[in-house]
C-alpha atoms as a PDB file:
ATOM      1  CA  UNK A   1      -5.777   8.088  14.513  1.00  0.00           C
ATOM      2  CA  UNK A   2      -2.588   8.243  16.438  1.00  0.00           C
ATOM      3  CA  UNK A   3       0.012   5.827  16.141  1.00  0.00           C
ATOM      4  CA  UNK A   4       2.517   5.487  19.122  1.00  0.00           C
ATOM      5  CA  UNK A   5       5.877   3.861  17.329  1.00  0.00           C
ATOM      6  CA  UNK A   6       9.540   3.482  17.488  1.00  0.00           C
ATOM      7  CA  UNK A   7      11.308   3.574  14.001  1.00  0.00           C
ATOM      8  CA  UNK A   8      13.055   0.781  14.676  1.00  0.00           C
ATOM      9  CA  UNK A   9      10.475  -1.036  16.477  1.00  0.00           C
ATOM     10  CA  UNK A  10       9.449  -4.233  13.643  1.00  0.00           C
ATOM     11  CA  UNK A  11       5.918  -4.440  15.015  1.00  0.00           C
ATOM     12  CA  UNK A  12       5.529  -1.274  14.914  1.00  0.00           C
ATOM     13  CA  UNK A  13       6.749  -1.023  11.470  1.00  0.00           C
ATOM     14  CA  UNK A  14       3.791  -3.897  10.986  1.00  0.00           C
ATOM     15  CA  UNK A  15       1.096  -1.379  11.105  1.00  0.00           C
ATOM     16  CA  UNK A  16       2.692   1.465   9.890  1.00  0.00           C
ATOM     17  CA  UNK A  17       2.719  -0.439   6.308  1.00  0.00           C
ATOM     18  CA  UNK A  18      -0.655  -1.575   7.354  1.00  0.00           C
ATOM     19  CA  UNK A  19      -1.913   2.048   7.774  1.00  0.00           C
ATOM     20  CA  UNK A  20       0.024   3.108   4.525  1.00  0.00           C
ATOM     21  CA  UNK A  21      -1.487   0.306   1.943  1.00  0.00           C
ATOM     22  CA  UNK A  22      -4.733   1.247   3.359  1.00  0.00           C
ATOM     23  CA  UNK A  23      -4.265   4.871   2.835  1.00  0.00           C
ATOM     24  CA  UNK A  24      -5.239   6.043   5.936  1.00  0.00           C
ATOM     25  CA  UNK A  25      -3.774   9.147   7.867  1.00  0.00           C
ATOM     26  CA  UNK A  26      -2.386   9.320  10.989  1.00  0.00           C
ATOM     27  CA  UNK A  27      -0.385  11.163  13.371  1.00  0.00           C
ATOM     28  CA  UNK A  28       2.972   9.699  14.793  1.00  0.00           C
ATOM     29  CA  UNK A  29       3.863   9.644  18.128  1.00  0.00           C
ATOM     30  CA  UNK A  30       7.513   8.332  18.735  1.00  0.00           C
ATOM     31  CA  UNK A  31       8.133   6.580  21.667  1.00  0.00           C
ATOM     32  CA  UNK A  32      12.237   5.981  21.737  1.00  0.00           C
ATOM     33  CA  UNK A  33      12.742   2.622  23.885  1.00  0.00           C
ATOM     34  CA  UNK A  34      16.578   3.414  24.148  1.00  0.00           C
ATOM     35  CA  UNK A  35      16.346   5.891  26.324  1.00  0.00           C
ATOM     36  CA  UNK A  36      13.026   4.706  28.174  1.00  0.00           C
ATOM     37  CA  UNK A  37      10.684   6.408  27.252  1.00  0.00           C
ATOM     38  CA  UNK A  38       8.109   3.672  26.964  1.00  0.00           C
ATOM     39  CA  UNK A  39       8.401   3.516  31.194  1.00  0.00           C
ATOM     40  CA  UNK A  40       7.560   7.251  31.756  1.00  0.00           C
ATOM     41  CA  UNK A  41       4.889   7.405  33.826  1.00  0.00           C
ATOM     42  CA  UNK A  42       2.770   9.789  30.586  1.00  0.00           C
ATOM     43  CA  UNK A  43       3.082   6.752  28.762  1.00  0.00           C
ATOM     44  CA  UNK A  44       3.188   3.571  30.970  1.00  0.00           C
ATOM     45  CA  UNK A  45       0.646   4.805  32.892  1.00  0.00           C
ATOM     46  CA  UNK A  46      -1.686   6.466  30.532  1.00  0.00           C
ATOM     47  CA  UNK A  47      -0.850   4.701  27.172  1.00  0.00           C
ATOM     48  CA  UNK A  48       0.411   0.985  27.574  1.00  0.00           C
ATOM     49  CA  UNK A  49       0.929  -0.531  30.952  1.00  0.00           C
ATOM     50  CA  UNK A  50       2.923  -3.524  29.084  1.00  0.00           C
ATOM     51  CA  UNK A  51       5.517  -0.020  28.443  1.00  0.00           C
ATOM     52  CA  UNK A  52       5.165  -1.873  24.509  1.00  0.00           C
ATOM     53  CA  UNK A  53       5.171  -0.068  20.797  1.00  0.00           C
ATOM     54  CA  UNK A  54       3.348   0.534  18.966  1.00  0.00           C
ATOM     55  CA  UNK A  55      -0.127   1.448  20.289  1.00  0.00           C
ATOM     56  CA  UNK A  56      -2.558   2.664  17.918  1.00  0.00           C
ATOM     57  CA  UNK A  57      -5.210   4.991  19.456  1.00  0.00           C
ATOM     58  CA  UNK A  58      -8.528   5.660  17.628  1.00  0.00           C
ATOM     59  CA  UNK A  59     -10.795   7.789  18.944  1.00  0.00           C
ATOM     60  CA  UNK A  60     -11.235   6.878  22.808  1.00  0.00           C
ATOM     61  CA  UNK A  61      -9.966   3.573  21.948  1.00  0.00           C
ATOM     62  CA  UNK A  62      -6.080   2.129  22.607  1.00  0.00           C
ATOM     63  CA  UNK A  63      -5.519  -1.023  20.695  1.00  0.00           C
ATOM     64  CA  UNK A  64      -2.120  -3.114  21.057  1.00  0.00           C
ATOM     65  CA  UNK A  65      -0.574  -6.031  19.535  1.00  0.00           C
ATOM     66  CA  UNK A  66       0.355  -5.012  16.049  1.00  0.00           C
ATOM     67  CA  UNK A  67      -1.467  -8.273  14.804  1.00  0.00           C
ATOM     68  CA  UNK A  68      -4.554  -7.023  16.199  1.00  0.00           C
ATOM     69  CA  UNK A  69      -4.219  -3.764  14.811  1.00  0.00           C
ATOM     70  CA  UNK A  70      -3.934  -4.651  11.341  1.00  0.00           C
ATOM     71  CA  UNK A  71      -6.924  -7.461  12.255  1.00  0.00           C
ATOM     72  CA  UNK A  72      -8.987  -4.338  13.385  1.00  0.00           C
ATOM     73  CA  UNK A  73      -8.005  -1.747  10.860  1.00  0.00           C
ATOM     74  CA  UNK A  74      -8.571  -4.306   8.008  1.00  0.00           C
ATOM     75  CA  UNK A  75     -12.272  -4.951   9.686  1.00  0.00           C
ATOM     76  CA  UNK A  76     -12.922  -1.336   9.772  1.00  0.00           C
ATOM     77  CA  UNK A  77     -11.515  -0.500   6.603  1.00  0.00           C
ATOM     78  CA  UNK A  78     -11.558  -3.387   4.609  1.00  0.00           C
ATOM     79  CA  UNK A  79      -9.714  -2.246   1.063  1.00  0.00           C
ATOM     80  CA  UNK A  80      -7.700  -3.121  -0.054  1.00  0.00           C
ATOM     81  CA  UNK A  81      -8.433  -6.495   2.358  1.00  0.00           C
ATOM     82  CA  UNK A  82      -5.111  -7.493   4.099  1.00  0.00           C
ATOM     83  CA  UNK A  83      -6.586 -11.270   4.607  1.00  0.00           C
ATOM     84  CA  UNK A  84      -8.264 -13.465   1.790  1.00  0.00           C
ATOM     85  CA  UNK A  85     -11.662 -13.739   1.489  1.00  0.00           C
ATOM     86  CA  UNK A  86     -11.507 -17.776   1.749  1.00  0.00           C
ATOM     87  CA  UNK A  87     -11.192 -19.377   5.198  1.00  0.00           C
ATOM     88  CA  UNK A  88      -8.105 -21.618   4.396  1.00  0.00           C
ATOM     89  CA  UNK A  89      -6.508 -18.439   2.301  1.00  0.00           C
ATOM     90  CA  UNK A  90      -7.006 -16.837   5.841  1.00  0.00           C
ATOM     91  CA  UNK A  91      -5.306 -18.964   7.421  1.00  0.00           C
ATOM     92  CA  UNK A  92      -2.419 -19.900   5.578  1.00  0.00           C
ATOM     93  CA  UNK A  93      -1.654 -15.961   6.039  1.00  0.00           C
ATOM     94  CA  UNK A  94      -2.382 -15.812   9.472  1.00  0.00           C
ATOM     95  CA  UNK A  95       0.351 -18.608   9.789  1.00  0.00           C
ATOM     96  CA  UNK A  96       2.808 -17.300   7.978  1.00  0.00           C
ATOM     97  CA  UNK A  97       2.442 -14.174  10.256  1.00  0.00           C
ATOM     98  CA  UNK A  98       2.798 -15.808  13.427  1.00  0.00           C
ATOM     99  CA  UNK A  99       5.862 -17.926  11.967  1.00  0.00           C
ATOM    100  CA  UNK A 100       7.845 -14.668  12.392  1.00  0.00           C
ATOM    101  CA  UNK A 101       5.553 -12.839  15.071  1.00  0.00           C
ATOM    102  CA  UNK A 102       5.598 -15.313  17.344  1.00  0.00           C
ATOM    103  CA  UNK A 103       8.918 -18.225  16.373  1.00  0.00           C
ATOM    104  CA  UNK A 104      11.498 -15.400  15.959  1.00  0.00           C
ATOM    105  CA  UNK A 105      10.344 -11.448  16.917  1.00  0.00           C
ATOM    106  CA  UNK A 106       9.653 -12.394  20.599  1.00  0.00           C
ATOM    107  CA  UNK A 107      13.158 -14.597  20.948  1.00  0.00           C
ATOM    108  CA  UNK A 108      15.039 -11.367  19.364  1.00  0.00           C
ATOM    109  CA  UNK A 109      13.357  -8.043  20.609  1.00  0.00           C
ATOM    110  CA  UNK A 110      15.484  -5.210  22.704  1.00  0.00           C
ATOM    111  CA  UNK A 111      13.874  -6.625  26.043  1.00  0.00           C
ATOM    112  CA  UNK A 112      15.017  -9.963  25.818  1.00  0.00           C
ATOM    113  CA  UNK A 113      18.515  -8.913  24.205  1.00  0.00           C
ATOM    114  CA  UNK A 114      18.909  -6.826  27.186  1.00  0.00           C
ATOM    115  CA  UNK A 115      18.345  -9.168  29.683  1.00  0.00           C
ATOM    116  CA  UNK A 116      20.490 -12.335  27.751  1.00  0.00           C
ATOM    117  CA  UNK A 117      23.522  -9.350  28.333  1.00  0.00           C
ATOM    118  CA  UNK A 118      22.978  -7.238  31.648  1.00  0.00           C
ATOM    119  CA  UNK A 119      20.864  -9.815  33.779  1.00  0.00           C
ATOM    120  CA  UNK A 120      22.240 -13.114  32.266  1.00  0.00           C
ATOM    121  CA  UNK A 121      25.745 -12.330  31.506  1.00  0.00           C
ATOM    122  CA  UNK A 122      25.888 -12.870  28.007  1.00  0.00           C
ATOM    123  CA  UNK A 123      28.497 -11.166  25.695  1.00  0.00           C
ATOM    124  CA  UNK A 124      27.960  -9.286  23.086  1.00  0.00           C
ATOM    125  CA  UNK A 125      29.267 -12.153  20.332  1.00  0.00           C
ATOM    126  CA  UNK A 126      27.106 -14.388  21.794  1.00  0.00           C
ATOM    127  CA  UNK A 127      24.003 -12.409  22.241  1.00  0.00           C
ATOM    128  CA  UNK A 128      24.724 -11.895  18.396  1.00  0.00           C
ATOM    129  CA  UNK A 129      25.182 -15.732  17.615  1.00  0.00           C
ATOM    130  CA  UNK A 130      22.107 -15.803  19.529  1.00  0.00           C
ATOM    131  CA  UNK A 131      19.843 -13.766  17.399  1.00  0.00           C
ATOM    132  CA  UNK A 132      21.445 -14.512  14.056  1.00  0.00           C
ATOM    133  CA  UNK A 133      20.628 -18.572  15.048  1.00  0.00           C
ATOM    134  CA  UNK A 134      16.671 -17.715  15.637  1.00  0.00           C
ATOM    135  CA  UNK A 135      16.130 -15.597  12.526  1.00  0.00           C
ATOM    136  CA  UNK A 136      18.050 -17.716   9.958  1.00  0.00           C
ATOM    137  CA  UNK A 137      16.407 -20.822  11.189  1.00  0.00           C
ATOM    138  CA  UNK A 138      13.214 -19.010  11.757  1.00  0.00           C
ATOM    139  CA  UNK A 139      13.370 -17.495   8.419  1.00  0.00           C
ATOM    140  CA  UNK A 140      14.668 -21.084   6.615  1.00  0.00           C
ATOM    141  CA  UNK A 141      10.647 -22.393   8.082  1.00  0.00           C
ATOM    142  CA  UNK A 142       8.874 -19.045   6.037  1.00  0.00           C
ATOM    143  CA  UNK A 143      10.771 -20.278   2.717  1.00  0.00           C
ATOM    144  CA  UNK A 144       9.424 -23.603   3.003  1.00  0.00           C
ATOM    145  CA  UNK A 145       6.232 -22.659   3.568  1.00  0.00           C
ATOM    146  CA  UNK A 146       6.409 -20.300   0.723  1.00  0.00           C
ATOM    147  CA  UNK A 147       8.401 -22.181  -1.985  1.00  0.00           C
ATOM    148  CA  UNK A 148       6.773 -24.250  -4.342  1.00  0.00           C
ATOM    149  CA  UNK A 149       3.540 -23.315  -2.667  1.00  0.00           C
ATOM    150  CA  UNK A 150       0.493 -22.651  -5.411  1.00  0.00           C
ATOM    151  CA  UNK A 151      -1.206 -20.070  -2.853  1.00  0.00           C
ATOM    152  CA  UNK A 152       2.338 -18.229  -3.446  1.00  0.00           C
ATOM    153  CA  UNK A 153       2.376 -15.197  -5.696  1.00  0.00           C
ATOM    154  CA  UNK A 154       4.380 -12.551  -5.993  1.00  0.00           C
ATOM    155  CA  UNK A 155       3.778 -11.895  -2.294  1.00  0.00           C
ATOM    156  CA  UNK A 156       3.365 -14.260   0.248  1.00  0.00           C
ATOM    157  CA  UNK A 157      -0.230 -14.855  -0.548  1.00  0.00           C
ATOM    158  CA  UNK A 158      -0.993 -14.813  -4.459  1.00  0.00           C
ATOM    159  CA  UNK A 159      -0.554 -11.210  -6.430  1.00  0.00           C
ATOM    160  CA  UNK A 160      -1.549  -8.502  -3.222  1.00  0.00           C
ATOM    161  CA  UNK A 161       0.452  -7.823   0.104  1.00  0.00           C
ATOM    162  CA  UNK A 162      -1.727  -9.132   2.392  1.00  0.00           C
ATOM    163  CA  UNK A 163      -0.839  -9.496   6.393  1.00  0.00           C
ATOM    164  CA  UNK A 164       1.645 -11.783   6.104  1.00  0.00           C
ATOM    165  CA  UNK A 165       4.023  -9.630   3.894  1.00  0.00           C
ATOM    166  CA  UNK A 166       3.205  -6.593   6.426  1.00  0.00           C
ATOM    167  CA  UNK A 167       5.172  -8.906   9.044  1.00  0.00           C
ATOM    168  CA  UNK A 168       7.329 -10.441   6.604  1.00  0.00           C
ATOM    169  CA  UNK A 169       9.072  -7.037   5.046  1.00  0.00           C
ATOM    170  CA  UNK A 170      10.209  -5.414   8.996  1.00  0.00           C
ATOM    171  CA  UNK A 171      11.945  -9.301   9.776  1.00  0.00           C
ATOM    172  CA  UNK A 172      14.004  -9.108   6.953  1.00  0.00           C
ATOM    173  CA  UNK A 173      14.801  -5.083   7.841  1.00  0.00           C
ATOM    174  CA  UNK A 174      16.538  -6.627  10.792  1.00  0.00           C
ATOM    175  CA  UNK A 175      18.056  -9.684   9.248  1.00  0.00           C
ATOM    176  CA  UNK A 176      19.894  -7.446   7.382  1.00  0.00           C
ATOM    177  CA  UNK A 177      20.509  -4.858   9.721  1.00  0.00           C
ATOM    178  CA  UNK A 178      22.298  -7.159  12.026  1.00  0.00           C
ATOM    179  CA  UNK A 179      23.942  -9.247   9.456  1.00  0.00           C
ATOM    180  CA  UNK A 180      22.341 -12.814   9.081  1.00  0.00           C
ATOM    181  CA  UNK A 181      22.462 -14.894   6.703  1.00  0.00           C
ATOM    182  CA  UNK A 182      19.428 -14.825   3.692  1.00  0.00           C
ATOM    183  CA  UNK A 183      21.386 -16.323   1.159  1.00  0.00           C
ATOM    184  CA  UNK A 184      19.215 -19.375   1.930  1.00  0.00           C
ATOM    185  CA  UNK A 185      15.498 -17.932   1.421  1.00  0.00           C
ATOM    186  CA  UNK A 186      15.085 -16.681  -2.115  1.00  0.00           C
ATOM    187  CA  UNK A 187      11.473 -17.163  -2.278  1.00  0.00           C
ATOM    188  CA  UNK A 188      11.355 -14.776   1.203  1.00  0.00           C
ATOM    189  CA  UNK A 189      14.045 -12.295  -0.511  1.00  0.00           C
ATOM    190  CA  UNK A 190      11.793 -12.612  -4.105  1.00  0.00           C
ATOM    191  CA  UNK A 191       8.713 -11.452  -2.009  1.00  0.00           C
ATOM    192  CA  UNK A 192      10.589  -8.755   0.188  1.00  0.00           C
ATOM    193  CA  UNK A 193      12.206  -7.079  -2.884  1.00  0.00           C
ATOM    194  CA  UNK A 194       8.179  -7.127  -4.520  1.00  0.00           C
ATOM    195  CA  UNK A 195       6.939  -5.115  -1.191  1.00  0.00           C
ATOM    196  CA  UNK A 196       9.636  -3.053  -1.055  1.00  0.00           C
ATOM    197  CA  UNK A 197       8.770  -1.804  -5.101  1.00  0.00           C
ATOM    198  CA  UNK A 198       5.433  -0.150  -3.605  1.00  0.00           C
ATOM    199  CA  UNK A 199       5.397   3.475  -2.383  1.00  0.00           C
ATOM    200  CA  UNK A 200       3.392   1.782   1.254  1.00  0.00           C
ATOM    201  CA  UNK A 201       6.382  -0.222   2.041  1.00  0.00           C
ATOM    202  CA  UNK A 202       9.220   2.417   0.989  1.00  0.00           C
ATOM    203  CA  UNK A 203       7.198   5.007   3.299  1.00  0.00           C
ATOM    204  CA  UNK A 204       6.763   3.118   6.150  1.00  0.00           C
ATOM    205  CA  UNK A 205      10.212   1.817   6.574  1.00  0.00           C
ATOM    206  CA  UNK A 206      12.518   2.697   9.696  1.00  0.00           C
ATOM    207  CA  UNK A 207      14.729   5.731   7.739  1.00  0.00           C
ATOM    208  CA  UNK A 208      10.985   7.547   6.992  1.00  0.00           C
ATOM    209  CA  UNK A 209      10.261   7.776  10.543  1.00  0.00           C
ATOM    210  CA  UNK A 210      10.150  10.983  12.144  1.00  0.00           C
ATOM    211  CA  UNK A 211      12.061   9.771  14.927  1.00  0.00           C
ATOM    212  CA  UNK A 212      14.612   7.908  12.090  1.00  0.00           C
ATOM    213  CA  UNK A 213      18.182   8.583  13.962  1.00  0.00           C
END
């Protein structure tokens, strides 16, 4: 397998932990979005016409969407299983996922920080006040859904990383890299600091990267 990534791309970040707690090998491809590379025509053209890390290619096959990925990598190698066996276990992970794959990533990612400041006009403080509002009220909805909950372990899903924690881990990477507030989500910073005490996490985080700068 091949894995097209950006170190400090969180989705792809998603799968690399994915590939790592599953053990499986890969070669890494980095793709740097600062300086375009994602719209050269070798990669836009042949790769990902959405110009979008990471890709995952396996054999003649390109998949994208890191949720996907892990969805297909956990179907074609299912241990350890990244989703519960039980439907509602399923989805309770599947939910926590999107909370932060869908409610705060897609509000926060280099495109749309890049637009809010060249094509909108917005300055830099508040293009910051701007992400720091979306991930500390994003994250503030994972720690309710994850406090006092009896499906909560020691990850977000009883006593195994499962999907959810694959997501989790790279959100709070950035939280922290640009400053917000997690003071208010122990039960999320209880769970990240479990993940980040396995060898799958540690080796698939940003500063591992072959392209780390």
């Amino acid at each position: 397998m091949q894995l097209y990534s950006y170190f400090r791309s969180s989705a792809s970040f998603r799968v690399r932990i994915a590939l790592a707690l599953k053990g499986l090998p890969y070669d890494y491809s980095g793709v740097h979005l600062q300086q375009g590379e994602q719209s050269q025509p070798a990669y836009a053209e042949e790769v990902s016409p959405a110009q979008l890390v990471p890709v995952l290619r396996d054999g003649d096959a390109l998949l994208t969407q890191s949720l996907a990925i892990i969805e297909y990598l956990d179907e074609t190698h299912p241990e350890p299983p990244l989703l519960p066996a039980d439907a509602l276990g399923r989805a309770r992970v599947r939910a926590l996922a999107m909370d932060i794959a869908c409610e705060i990533h897609p509000l926060n990612n280099l495109r749309v920080l890049r637009y809010l400041v060249h094509e909108m006009g917005v300055a830099e403080e508040r293009k910051d006040a701007w992400y720091k509002h979306w991930v500390e009220s994003g994250l503030a909805v994972v720690e309710r859904r994850l406090a006092g909950q009896g499906a909560t372990g020691r990850y977000c899903h009883g006593d195994a990383p499962t999907l959810a924690d694959c997501v989790l881990v790279p959100q709070i990477f950035n939280a922290q890299r640009f400053d917000c507030r997690v003071d208010h989500v122990p039960t999320v910073m209880r769970v990240f600091d479990a993940c980040m005490q396995l060898d799958a996490f540690r080796a698939a985080q940003p500063s591992a990267c072959p392209d780390a700068q």
